[in-house]
Protein backbone atom coordinates (compact mmCIF):
# COMPACT_ATOMS: atom_id res chain seq x y z
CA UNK A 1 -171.63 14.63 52.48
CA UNK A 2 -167.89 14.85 50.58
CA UNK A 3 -165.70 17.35 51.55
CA UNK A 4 -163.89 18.52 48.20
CA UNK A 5 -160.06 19.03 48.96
CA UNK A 6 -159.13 22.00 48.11
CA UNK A 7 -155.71 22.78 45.89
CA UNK A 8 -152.69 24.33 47.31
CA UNK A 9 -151.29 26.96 45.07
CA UNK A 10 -147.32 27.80 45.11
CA UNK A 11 -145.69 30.63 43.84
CA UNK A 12 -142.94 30.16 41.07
CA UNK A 13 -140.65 31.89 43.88
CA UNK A 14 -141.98 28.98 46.29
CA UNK A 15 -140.87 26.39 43.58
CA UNK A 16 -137.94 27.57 42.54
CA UNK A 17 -136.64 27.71 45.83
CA UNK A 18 -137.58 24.06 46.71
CA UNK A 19 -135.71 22.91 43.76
CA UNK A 20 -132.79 24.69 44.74
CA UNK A 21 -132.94 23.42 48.13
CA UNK A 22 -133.12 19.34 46.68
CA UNK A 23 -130.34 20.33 44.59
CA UNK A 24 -128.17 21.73 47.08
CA UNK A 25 -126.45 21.19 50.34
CA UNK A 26 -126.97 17.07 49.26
CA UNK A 27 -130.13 17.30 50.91
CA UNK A 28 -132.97 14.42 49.55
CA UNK A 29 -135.78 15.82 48.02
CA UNK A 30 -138.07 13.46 50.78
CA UNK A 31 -135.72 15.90 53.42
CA UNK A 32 -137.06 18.63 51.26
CA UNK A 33 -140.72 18.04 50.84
CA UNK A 34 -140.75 17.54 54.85
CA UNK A 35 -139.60 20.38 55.53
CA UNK A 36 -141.68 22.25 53.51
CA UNK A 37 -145.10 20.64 54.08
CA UNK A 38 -145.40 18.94 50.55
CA UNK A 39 -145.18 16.16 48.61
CA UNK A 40 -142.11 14.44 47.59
CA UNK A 41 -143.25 14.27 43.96
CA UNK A 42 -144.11 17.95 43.71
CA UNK A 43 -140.27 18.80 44.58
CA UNK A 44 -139.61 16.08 42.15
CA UNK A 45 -141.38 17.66 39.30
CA UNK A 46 -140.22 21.28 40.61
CA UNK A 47 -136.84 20.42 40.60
CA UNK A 48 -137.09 18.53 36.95
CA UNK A 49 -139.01 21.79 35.86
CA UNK A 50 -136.58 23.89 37.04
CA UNK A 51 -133.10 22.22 35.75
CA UNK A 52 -135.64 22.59 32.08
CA UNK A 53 -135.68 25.71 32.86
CA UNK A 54 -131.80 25.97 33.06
CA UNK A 55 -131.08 24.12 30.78
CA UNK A 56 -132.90 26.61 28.26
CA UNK A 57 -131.07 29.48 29.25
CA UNK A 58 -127.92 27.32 28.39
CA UNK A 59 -126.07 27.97 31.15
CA UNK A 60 -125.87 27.90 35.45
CA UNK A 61 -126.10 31.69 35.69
CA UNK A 62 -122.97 32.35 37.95
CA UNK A 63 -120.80 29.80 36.97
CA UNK A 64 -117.14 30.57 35.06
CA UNK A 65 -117.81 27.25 32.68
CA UNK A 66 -120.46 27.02 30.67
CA UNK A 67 -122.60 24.34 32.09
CA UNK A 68 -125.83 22.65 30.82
CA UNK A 69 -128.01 22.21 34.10
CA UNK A 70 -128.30 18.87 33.16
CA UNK A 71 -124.76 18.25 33.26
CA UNK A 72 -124.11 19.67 36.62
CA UNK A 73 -126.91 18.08 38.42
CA UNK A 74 -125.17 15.26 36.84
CA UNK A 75 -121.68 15.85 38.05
CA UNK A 76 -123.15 16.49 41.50
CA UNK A 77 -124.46 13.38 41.72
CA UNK A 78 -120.67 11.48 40.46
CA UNK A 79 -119.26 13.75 42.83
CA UNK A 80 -121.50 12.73 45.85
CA UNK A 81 -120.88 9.11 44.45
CA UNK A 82 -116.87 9.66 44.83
CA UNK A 83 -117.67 11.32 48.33
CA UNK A 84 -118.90 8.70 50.03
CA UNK A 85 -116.65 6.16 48.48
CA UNK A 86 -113.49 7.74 50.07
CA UNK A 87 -115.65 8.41 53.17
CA UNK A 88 -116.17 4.72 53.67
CA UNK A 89 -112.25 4.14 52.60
CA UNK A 90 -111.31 6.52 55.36
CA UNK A 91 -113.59 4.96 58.11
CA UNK A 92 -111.69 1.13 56.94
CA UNK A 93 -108.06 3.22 56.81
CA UNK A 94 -109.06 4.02 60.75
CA UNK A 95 -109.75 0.81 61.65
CA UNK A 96 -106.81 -0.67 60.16
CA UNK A 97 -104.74 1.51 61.85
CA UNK A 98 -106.17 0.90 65.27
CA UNK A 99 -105.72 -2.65 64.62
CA UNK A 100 -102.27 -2.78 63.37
CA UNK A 101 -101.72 -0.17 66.36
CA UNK A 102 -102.43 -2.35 69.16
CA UNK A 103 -99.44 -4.92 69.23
């Protein structure tokens, strides 16, 4: 005899939050869906869903410059980019230094 599976039902709170949490604090949404007990692609589509949702209203509530959501998720992603860039420049500028240090 099949079992049916049944469907897991999420409040838009539940979402919303989810989506928040892959956008913020550079966590990955796989990081994400772990730690909430779902799938990766449902935070995928929650967090697409949501930045839609955003992007309606025009505007990041909170923010002093009007910003698409869109656009920020955007720049978030350039910034990250630039972050680890002069994180690995850093870690070389170290080890130069040690080098050139020892004679």
């Amino acid at each position: 005899m099949k079992r049916q599976k049944t469907r897991r039902k999420f409040t838009k709170e539940f979402k919303e939050d989810a989506a928040r949490l892959a956008l913020a604090d550079g966590r990955s949404t796989s990081e994400v869906a772990e730690k909430l007990g779902v799938e990766r692609s449902c935070v995928d589509r929650w967090k697409r869903q949501y930045l839609e949702q955003l992007g309606a209203q025009g505007s990041v509530p909170g923010t002093q410059n009007p910003m698409t959501a869109v656009e920020m998720a955007s720049e978030i992603r350039e910034l990250r980019k630039q972050l680890r860039d002069s994180e690995l420049q850093r870690e070389i500028l170290k080890k130069a230094v040690a080098i050139f240090s020892r004679d």
